[in-house]
Protein backbone atom coordinates (compact mmCIF):
# COMPACT_ATOMS: atom_id res chain seq x y z
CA UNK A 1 -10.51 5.78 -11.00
CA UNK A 2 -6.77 4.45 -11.55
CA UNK A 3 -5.85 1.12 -11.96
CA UNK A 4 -2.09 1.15 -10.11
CA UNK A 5 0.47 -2.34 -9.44
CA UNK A 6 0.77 -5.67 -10.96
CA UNK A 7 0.76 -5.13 -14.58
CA UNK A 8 -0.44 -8.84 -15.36
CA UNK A 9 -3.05 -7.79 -12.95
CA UNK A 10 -4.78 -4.79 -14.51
CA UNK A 11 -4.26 -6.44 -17.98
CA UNK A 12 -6.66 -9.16 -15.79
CA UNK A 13 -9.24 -6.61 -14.78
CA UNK A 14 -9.27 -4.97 -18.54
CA UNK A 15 -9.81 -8.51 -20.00
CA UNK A 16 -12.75 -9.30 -17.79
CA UNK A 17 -13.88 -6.02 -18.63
CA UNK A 18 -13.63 -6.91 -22.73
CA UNK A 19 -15.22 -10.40 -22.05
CA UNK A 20 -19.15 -10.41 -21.85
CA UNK A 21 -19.36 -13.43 -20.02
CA UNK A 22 -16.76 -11.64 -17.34
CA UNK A 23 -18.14 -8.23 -17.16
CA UNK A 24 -20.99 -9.20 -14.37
CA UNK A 25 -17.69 -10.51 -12.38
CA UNK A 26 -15.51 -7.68 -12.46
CA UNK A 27 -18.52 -5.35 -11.44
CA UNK A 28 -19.03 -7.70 -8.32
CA UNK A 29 -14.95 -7.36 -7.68
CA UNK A 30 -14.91 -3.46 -7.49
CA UNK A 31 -18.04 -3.54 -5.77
CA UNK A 32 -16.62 -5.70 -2.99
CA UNK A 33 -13.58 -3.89 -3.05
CA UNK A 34 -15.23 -0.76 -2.03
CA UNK A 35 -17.56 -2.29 0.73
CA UNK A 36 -15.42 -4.80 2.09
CA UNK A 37 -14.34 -2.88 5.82
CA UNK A 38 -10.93 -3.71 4.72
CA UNK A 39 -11.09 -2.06 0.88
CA UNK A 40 -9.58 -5.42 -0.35
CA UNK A 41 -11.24 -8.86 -2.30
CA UNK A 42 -9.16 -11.31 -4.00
CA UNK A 43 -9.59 -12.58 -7.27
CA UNK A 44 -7.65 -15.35 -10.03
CA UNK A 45 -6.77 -14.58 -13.24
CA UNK A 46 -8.57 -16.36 -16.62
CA UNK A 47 -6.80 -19.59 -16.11
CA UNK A 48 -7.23 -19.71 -12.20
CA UNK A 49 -3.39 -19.88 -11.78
CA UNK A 50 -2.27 -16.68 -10.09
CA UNK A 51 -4.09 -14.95 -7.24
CA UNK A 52 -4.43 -11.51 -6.91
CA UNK A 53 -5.56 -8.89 -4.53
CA UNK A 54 -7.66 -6.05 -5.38
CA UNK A 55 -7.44 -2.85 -2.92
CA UNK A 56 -9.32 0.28 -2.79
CA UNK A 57 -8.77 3.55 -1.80
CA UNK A 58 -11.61 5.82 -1.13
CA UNK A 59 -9.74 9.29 -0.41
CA UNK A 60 -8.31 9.21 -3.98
CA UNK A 61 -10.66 6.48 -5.64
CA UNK A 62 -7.69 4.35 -6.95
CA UNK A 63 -7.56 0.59 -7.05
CA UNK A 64 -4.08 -1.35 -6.50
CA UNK A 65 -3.99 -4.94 -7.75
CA UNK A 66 -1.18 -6.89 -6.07
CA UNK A 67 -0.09 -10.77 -6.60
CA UNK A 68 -1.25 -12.32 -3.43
């Protein structure tokens, strides 16, 4: 699994995944990711200011995090 685009992004996704209180949260995003029929969920960064969008690829496994 890759994390690929927004570089504010994935450094949103790793802090979540540091965080104890976010963990549960970024477990719900991939998950959602991957079963959404569209491979995409949305999500805001720590201080609910910029929105993101989370997309999956299931040939290659890769995520792509793009400002919405």
């Amino acid at each position: 699994m890759k994390l690929l685009g927004d570089p504010q992004g994935i450094e949103e996704l790793k802090f979540f995944s540091e965080n104890d209180e976010k963990k549960e949260y970024l477990k719900l995003l991939l998950n959602e990711a991957k079963t959404n029929t569209d491979n995409t969920t949305t999500f805001k960064d720590r201080d609910n200011s910029v929105k993101y969008t989370l997309v999956y690829n299931p040939g290659s496994g890769d995520f792509t995090i793009d400002k919405a």
